[in-house]
Protein backbone atom coordinates (compact mmCIF):
# COMPACT_ATOMS: atom_id res chain seq x y z
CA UNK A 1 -132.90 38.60 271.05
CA UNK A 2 -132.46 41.26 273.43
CA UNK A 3 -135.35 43.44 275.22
CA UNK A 4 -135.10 46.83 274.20
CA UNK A 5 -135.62 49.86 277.00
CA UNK A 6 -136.86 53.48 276.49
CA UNK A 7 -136.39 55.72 279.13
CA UNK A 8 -138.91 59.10 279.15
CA UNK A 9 -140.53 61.39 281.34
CA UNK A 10 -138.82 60.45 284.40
CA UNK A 11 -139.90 56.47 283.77
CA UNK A 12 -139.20 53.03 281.68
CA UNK A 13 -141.01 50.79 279.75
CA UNK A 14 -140.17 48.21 277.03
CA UNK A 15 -140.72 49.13 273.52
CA UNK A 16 -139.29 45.53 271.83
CA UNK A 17 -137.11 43.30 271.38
CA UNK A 18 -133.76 43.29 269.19
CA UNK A 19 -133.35 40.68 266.59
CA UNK A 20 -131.07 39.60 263.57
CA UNK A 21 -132.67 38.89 260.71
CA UNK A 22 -132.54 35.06 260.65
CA UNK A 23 -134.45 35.01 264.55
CA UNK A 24 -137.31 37.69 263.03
CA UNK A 25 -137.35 35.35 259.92
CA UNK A 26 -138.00 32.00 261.93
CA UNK A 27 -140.85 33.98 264.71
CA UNK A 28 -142.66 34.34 261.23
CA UNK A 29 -141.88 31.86 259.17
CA UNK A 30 -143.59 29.53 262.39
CA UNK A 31 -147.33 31.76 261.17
CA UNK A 32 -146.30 31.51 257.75
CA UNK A 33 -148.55 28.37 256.84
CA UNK A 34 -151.79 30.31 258.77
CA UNK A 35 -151.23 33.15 256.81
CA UNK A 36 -151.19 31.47 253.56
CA UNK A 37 -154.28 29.68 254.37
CA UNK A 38 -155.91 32.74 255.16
CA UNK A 39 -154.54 34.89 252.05
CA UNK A 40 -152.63 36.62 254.31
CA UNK A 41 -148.55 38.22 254.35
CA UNK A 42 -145.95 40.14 256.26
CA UNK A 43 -146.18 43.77 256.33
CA UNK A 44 -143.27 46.03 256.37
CA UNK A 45 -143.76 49.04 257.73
CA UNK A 46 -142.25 51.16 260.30
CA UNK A 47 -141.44 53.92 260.74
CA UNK A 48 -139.77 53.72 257.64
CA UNK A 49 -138.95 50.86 256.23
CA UNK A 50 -136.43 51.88 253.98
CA UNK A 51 -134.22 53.31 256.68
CA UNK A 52 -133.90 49.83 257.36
CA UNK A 53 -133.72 48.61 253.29
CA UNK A 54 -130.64 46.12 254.04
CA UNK A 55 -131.94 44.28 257.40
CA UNK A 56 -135.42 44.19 256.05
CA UNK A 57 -134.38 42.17 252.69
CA UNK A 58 -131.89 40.16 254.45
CA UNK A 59 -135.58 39.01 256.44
CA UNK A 60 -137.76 38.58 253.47
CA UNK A 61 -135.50 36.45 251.84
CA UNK A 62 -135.38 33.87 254.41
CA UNK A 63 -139.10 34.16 254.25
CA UNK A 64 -139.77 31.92 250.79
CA UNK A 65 -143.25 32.05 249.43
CA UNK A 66 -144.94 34.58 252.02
CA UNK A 67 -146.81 37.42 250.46
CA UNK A 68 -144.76 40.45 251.34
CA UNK A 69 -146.49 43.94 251.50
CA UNK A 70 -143.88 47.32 252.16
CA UNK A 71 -145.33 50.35 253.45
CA UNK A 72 -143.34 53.16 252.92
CA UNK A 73 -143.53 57.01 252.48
CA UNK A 74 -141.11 56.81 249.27
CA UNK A 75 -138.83 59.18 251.16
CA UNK A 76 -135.58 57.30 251.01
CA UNK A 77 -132.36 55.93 249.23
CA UNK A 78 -133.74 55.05 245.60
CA UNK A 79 -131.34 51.96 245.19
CA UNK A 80 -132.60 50.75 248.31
CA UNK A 81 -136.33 51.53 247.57
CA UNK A 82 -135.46 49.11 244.07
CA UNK A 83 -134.04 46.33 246.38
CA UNK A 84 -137.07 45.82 248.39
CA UNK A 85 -139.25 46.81 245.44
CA UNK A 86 -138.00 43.46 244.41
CA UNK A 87 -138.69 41.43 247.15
CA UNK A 88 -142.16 42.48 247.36
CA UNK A 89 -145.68 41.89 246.11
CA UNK A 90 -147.70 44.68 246.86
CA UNK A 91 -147.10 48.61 248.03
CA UNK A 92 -148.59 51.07 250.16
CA UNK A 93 -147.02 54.59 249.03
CA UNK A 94 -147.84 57.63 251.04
CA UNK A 95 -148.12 60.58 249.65
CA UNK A 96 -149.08 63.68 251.78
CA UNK A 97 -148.38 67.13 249.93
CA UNK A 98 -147.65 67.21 246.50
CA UNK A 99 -146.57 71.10 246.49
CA UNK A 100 -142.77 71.37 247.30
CA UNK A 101 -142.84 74.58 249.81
CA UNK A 102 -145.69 73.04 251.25
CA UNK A 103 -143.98 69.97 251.63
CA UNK A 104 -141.07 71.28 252.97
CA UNK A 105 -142.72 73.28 255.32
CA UNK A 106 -144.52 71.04 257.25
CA UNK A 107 -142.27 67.85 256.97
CA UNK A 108 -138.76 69.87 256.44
CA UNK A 109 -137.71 67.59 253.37
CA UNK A 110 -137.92 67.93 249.84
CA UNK A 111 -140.78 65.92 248.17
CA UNK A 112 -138.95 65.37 245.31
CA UNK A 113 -137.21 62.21 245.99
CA UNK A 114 -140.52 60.84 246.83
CA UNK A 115 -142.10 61.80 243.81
CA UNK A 116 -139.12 60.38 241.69
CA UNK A 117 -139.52 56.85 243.95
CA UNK A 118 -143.26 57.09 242.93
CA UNK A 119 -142.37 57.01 239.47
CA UNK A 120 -139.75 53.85 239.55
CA UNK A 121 -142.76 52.44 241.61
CA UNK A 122 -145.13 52.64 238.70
CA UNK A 123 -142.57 51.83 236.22
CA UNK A 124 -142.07 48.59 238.07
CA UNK A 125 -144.76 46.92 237.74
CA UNK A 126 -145.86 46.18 241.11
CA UNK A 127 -149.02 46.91 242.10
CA UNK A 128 -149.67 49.37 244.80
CA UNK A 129 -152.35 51.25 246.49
CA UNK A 130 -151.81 55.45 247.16
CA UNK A 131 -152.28 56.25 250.45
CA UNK A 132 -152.84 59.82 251.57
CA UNK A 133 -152.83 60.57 255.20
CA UNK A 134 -155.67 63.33 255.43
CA UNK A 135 -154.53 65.99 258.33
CA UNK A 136 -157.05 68.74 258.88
CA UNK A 137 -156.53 71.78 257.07
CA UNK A 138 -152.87 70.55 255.52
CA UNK A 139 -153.31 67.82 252.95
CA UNK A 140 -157.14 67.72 253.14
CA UNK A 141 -157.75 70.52 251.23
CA UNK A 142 -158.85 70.58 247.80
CA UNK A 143 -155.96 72.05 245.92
CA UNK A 144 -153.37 69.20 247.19
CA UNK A 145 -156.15 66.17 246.79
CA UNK A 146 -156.43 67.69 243.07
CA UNK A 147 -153.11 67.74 242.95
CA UNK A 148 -152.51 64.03 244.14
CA UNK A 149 -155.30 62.98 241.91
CA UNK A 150 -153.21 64.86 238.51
CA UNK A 151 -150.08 63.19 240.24
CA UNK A 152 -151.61 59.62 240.28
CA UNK A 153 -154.01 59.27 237.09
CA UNK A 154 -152.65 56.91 234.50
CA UNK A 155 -149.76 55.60 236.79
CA UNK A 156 -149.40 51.69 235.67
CA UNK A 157 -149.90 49.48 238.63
CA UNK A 158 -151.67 51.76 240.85
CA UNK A 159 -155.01 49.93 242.10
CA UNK A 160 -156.82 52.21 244.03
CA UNK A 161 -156.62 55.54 246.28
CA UNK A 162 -157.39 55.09 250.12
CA UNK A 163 -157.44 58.26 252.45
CA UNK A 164 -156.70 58.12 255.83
CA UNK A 165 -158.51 60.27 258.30
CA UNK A 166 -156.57 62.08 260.81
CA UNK A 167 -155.13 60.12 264.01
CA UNK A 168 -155.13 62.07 267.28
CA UNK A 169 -153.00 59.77 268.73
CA UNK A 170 -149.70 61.34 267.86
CA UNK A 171 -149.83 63.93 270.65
CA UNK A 172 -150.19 61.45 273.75
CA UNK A 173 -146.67 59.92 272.13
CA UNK A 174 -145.08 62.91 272.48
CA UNK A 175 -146.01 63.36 275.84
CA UNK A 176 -144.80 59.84 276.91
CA UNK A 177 -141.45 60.53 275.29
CA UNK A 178 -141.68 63.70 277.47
CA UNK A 179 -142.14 66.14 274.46
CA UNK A 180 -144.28 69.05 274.02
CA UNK A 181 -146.86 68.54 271.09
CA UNK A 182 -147.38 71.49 268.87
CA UNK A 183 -148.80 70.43 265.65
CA UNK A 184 -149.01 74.07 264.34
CA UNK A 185 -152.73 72.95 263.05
CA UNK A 186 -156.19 73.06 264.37
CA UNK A 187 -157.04 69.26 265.03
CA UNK A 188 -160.30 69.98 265.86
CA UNK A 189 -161.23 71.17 262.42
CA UNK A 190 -163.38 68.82 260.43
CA UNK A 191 -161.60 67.17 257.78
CA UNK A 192 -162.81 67.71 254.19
CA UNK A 193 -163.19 64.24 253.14
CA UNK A 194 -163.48 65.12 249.18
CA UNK A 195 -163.27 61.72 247.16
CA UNK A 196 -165.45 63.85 244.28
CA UNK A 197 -161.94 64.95 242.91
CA UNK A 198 -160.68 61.31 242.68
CA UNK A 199 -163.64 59.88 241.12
CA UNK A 200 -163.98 62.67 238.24
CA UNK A 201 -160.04 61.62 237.34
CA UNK A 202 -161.70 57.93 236.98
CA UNK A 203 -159.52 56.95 239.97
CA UNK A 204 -160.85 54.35 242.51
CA UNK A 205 -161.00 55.68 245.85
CA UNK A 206 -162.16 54.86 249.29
CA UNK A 207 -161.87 55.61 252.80
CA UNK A 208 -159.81 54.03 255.01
């Protein structure tokens, strides 16, 4: 295990430490009995977890009988996204903009491989929860929550919808990784918090 350094803005601090998978493994298999007495897991989440596909199922296989939950946005390798697909029980999928040029312009990737993972998601038969990160005046609006809503309805496995308001806290990061935050957005704006459209699909929502 090694201590892991990040050096910004003139300054140091440590972010972490560094392990292989079999030291991560054993720091959680030591809380694994406390979190099955509490119906509790591991979550993987990141980041992205699936930039990290290969370490992270080398760790949940040395962790036998511990409910495993992956967080992910969906936006990676789809053989890897099947690997840890199998090594868990439940999924968080994130889906922010369902419109490909609106997609691209705000995140600079294609949606499409995320929509595709969504699919092998639901034809898995895991269950998983939608997640949709609500960001004032870019995937709160009512034409992409629609459009989520027409995305999601009838997918097998998919328990609820949760929506996520907006975090603020993404612009003091930048600024201790000495980066200029320009979010191209108003964050003040209220966020239109519109679980109406769910609801009328017959989709269980809430806010998270």
């Amino acid at each position: 295990m090694q201590p892991q350094v990040i050096r910004a803005a003139g300054s140091e601090r440590l972010a972490g430490q560094i392990y292989t998978p079999a030291e991560l493994a054993a720091l959680l298999n030591a809380q694994a009995e406390i979190l099955r007495a509490n119906d509790g897991g591991i979550t993987f989440s990141g980041g992205e977890p699936l930039l990290q596909a290969e370490f992270a199922c080398e760790v949940i296989d040395l962790l036998p009988g511990v409910h495993i939950l992956l967080d992910t946005s969906g936006f990676g390798d789809q053989e890897d996204f099947r690997l840890l697909l199998d090594r868990c029980n439940l999924v968080f999928f994130d889906l922010k903009l369902i419109d490909g040029t609106a997609h691209r312009h705000h995140t600079k990737q294609d949606n499409g491989l995320i929509l595709y993972n969504l699919e092998v998601l639901s034809a898995s038969g895991k269950p998983f929860v939608v997640r949709v990160p609500l960001v004032p005046g870019v995937t709160d609006t009512n034409e992409n929550l629609t459009a989520v809503a027409r995305t999601v309805r009838g997918l097998p496995g998919l328990l609820r919808v949760e929506l996520l308001p907006y975090n603020r806290a993404a612009g003091a990061k930048y600024e201790a990784a000495g980066l200029e935050f320009k979010p191209g957005y108003d964050e003040t704006r209220p966020l239109n918090i519109n679980t109406q459209v769910f609801e009328q699909a017959g989709l269980q929502v809430r806010v998270a």
